[in-house]
Protein backbone atom coordinates (compact mmCIF):
# COMPACT_ATOMS: atom_id res chain seq x y z
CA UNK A 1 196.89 45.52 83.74
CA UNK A 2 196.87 41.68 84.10
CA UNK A 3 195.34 41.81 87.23
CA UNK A 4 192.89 44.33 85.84
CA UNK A 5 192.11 41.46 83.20
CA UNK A 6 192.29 38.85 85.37
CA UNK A 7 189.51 40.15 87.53
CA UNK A 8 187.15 40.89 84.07
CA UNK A 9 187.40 37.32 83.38
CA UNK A 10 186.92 36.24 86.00
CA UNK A 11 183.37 38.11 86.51
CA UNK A 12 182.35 37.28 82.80
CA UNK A 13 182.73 33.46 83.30
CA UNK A 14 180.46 33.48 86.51
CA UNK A 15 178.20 36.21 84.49
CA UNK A 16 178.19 33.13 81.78
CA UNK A 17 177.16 30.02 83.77
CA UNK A 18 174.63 32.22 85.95
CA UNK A 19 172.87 33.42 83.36
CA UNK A 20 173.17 29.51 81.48
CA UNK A 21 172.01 28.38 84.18
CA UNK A 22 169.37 30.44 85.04
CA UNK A 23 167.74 30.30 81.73
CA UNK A 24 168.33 26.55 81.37
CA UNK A 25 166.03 26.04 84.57
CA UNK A 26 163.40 28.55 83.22
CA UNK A 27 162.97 27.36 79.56
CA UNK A 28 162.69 24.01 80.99
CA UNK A 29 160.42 25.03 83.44
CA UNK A 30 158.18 26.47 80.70
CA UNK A 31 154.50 24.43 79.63
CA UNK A 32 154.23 22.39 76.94
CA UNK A 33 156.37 19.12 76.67
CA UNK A 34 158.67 18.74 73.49
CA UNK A 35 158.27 15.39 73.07
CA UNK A 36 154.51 15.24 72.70
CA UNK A 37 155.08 18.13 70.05
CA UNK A 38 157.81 16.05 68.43
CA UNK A 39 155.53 12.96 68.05
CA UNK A 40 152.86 14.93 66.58
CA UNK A 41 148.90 14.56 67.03
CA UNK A 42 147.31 11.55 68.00
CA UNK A 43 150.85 9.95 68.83
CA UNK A 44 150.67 6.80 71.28
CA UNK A 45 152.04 6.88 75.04
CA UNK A 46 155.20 4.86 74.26
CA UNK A 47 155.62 6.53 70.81
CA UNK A 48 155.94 10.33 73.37
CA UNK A 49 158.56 8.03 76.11
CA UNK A 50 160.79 6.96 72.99
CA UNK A 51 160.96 10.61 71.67
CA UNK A 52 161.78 11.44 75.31
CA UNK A 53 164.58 8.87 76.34
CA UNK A 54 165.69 9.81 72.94
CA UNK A 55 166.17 13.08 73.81
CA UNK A 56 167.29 12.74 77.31
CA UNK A 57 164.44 14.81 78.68
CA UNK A 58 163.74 11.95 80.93
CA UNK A 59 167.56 12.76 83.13
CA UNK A 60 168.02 15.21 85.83
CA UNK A 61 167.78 18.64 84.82
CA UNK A 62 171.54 19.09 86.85
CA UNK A 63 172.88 16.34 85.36
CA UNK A 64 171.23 17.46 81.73
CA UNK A 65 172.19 20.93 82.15
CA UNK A 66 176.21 19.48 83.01
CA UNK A 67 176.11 17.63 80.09
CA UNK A 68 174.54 20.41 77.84
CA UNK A 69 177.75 22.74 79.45
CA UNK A 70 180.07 20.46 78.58
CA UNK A 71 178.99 20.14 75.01
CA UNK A 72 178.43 24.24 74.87
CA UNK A 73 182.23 24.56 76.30
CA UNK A 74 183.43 22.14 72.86
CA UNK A 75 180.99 24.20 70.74
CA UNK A 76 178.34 21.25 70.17
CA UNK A 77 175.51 23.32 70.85
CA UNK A 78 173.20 20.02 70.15
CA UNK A 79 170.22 20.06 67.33
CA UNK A 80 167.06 21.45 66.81
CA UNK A 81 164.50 19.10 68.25
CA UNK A 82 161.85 20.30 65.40
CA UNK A 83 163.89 20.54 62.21
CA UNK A 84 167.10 18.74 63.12
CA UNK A 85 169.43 21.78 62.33
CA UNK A 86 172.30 21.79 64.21
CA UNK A 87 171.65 24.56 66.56
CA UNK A 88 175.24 26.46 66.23
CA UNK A 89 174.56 26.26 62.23
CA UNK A 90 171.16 27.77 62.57
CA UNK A 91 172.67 30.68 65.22
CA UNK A 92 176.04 30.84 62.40
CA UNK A 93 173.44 31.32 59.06
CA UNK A 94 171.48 34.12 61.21
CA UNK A 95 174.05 36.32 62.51
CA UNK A 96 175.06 38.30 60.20
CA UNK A 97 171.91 39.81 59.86
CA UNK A 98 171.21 40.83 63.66
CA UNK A 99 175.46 42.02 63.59
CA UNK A 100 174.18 44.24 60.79
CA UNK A 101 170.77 45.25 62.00
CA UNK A 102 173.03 46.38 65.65
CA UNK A 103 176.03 48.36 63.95
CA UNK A 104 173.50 50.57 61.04
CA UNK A 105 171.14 50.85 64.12
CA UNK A 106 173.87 51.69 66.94
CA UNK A 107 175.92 54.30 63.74
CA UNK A 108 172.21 55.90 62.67
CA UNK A 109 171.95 56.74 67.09
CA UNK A 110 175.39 57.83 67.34
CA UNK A 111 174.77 60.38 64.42
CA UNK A 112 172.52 61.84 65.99
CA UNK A 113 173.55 61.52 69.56
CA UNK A 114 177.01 62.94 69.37
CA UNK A 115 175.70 66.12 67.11
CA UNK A 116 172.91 66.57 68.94
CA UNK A 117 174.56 66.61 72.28
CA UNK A 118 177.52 68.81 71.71
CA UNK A 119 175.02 71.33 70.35
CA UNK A 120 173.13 71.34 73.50
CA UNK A 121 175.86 71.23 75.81
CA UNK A 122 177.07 73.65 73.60
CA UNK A 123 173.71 76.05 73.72
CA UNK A 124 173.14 74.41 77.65
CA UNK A 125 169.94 76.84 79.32
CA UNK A 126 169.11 77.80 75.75
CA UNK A 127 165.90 77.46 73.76
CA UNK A 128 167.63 75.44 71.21
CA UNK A 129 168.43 73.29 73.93
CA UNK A 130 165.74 72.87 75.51
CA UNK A 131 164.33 72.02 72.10
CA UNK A 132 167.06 68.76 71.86
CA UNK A 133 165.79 67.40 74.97
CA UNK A 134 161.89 67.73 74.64
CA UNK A 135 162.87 66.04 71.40
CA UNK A 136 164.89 63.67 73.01
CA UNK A 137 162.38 63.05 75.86
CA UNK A 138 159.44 62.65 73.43
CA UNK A 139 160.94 59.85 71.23
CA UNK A 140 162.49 57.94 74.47
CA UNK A 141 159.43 57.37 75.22
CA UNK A 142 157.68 55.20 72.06
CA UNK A 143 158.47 51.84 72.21
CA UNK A 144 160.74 50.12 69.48
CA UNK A 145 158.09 48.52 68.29
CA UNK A 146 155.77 51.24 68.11
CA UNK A 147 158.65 53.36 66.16
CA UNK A 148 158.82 50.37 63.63
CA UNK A 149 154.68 50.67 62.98
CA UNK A 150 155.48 54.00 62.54
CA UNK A 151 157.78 54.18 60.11
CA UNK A 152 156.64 51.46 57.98
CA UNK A 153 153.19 54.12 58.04
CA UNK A 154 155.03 56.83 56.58
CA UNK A 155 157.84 55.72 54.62
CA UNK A 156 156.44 52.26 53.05
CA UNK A 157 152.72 52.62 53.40
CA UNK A 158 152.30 56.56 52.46
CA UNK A 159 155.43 57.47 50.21
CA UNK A 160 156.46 53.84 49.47
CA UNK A 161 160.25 54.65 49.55
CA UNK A 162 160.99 52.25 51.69
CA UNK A 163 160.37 48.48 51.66
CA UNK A 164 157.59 47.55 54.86
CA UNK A 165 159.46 43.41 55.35
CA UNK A 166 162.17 41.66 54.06
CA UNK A 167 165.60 41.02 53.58
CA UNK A 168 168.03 41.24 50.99
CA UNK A 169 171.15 39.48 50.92
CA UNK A 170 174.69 41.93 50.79
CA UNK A 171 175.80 39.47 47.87
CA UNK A 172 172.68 40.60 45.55
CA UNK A 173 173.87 44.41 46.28
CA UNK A 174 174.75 47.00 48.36
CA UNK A 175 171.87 49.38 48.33
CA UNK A 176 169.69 46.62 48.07
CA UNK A 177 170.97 45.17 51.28
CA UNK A 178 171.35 48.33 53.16
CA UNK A 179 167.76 49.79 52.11
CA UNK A 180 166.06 47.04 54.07
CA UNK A 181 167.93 47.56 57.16
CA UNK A 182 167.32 51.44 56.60
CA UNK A 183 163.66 51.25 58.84
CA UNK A 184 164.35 48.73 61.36
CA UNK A 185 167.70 50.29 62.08
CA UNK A 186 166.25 53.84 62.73
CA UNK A 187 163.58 52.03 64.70
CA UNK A 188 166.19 51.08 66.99
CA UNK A 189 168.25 54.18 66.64
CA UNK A 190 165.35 57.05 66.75
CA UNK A 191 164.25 55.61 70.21
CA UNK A 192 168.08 55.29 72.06
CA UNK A 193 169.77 58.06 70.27
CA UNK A 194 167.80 60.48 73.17
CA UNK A 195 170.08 58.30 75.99
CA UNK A 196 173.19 58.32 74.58
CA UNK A 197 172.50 62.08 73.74
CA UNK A 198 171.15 63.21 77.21
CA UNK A 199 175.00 61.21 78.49
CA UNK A 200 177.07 63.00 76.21
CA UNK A 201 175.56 66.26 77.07
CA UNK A 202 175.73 65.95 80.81
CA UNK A 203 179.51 65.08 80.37
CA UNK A 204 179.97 67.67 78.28
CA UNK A 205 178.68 70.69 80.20
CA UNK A 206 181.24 69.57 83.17
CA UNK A 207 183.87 69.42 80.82
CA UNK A 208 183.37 72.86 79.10
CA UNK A 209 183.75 74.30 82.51
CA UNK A 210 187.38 72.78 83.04
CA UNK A 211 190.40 75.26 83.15
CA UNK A 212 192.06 73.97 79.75
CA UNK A 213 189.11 74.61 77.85
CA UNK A 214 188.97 78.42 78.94
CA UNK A 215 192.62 78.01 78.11
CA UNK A 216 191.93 77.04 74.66
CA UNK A 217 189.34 79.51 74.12
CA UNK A 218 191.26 82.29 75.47
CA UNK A 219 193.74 81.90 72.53
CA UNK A 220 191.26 81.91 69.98
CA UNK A 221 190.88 78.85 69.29
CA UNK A 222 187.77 78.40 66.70
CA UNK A 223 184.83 77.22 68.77
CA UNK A 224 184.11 74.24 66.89
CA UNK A 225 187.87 72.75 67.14
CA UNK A 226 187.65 73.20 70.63
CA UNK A 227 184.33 71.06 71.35
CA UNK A 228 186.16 68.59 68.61
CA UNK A 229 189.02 68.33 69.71
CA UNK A 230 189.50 69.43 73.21
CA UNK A 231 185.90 68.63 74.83
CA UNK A 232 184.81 65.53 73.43
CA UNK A 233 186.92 62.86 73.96
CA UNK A 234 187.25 63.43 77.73
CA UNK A 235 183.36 63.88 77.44
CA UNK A 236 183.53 60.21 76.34
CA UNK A 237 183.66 58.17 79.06
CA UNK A 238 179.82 57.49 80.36
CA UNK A 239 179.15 57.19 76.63
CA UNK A 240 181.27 54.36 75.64
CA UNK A 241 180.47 52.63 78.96
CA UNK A 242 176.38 53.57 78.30
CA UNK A 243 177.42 52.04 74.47
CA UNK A 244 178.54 48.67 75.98
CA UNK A 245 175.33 48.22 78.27
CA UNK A 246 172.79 49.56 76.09
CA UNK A 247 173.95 46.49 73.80
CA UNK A 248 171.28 44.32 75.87
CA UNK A 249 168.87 46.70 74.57
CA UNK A 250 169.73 46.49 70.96
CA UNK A 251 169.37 43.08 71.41
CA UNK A 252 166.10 42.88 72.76
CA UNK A 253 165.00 45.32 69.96
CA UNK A 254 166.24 43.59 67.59
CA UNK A 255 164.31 40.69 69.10
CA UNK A 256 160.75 42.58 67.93
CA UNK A 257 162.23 44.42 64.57
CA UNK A 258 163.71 41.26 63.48
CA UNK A 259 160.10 39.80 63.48
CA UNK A 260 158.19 43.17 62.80
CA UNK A 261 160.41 43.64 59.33
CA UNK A 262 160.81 39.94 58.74
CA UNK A 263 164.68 39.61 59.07
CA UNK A 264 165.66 36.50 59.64
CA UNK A 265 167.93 37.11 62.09
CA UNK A 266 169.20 35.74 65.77
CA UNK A 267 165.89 37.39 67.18
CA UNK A 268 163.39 35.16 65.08
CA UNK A 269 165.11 32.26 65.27
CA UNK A 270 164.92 32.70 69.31
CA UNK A 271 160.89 33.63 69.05
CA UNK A 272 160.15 30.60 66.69
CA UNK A 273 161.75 28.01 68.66
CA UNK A 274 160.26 29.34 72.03
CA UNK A 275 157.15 29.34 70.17
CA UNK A 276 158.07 25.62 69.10
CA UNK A 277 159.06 24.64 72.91
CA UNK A 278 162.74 23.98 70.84
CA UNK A 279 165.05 24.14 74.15
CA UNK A 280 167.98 23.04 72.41
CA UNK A 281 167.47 26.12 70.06
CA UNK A 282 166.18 28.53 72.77
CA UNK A 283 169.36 27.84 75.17
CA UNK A 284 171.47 28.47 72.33
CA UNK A 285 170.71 31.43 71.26
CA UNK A 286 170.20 32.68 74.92
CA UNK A 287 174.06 31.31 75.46
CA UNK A 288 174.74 33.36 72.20
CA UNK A 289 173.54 36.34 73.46
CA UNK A 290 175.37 35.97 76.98
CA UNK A 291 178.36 35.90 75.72
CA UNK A 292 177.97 38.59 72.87
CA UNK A 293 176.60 40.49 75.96
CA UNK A 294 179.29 40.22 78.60
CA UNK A 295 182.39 40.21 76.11
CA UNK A 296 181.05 43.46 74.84
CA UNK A 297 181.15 44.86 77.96
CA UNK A 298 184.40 43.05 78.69
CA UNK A 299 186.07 45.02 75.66
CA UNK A 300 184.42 48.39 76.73
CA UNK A 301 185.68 48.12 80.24
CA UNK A 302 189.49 47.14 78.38
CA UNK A 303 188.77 50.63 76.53
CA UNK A 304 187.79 52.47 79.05
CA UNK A 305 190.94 51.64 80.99
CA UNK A 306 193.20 52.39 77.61
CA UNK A 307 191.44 55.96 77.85
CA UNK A 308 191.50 56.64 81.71
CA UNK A 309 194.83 54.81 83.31
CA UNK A 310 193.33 55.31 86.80
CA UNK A 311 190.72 53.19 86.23
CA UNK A 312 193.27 49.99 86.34
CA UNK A 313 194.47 50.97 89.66
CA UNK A 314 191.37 51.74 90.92
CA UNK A 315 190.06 48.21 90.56
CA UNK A 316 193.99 46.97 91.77
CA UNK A 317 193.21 48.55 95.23
């Protein structure tokens, strides 16, 4: 198991500094120079070089990007080159919103995943199958954003039960809080709930064919204990690895729903500082969502090994 963990480490740390690195090259890369946005309009040649040296953009990008790594690795993530903010604050304030818009959006897709493929797995060949999976298929294919327009159409716009923007803070109430996460998590959920379900059943229809579930049926076993209970934890597998990777997705639609609904979340923070040319404020957030990335993954490939032992001495060999 230690070597098992070793190895993960291992990987995420080089995952980490590629992906640091990477991004630090591109965002600086990008057009537009800070400095003359810093200084403002009609701001004097020596006025823009101050505001530069001041901000070290005048260095090396290797020798900026070491120093920025070093700082990162303490947790001095620097300060917003626009407001002044210190850039781990400004991630710190904004993530409990995009924690909260992920979990009610990843729960509202795994309510109707897991259902929704046992059923067809269940029914496999069957009109009410075939049913789930045009379904499936047809919202797989709007785009999050899309999804968001239209549910803000029909549940703020037409019926007004639902509020179209804005968030509401969990200490000013509970319903209050959850009801404006309501649309833009099912905007998330109603377009990857068709993946996860389309996994599950797959998984599924092997595992109904296995000996110990015509074992369990054979003694009578009532039909829904047995999918329960005997079918859908070993059915598992793909789906809690699928669960870990499609967390880059939730991020990047959380990216668009945080600014479609107005939460201020991790996602607008990252589109109004790339909007700003803020590097200091971009990087962080991108390191931010590296790491939430990878050690995501990290812990689903630690639970993954918990639920199938061979998988540890698979990667031991």
């Amino acid at each position: 198991m230690m070597v098992f963990l070793g190895k993960k480490l291992f990987r995420l740390i080089v995952v980490i500094l590629a992906v640091t690195a990477i991004t630090f090259l591109m965002v600086n890369f990008l057009p537009g120079d800070i400095a003359i946005t810093t200084a403002g309009f009609g701001a004097s040649l020596e006025d823009v070089e101050a505001i530069r040296e001041d901000l070290g953009l005048n260095k090396n990008i290797v020798l900026r990007y070491t120093l920025w790594l070093f700082d990162a690795a303490q947790g001095r993530l620097g300060q917003s080159f626009l407001t002044d903010e210190p850039v781990l604050e400004a991630i710190s304030q904004r993530l409990p919103v995009t924690i909260e818009l992920m979990i009610i959006s990843q729960m509202f897709a795994l309510m109707l995943a897991i259902p929704f493929g046992i059923i067809s797995a269940y029914k496999s060949g069957t009109n009410i199958d075939k049913t789930i999976n045009t379904l499936a298929f047809s919202v797989m294919s709007i785009p999050t954003f899309v999804m968001a327009l239209l549910l803000i159409f029909a549940f703020s716009l037409k019926v007004n039960w639902l509020p179209a923007t804005g968030y509401v803070p969990f200490s000013e109430g509970f319903w209050l809080n959850i009801k404006s996460f309501l649309l833009p998590g099912f905007s998330i959920a109603l377009v990857e709930w068709g993946y996860l379900m389309r996994i599950l059943r797959s998984d599924m229809i092997s595992t109904l064919q296995e000996d110990y579930i015509l074992m369990a049926k054979s003694k009578g076993l009532p039909t829904v204990y047995i999918l329960f209970k005997h079918a859908l934890r070993p059915s598992c597998f793909t789906l809690i690895t699928i669960l870990g990777i499609q967390v880059g997705h939730l991020i990047g639609g959380a990216v668009i729903v945080e600014n479609i609904f107005a939460l201020p979340g991790i996602g607008s923070l990252l589109i109004a500082a790339i909007y700003g040319r803020d590097y200091t404020v971009v990087q962080g957030c991108i390191l931010f969502i590296t790491i939430a990335y990878v050690m995501i993954n990290f812990f689903v490939d630690i639970l993954y090994s918990i639920l199938d032992p061979r998988i540890r001495f698979q990667n031991r060999t």
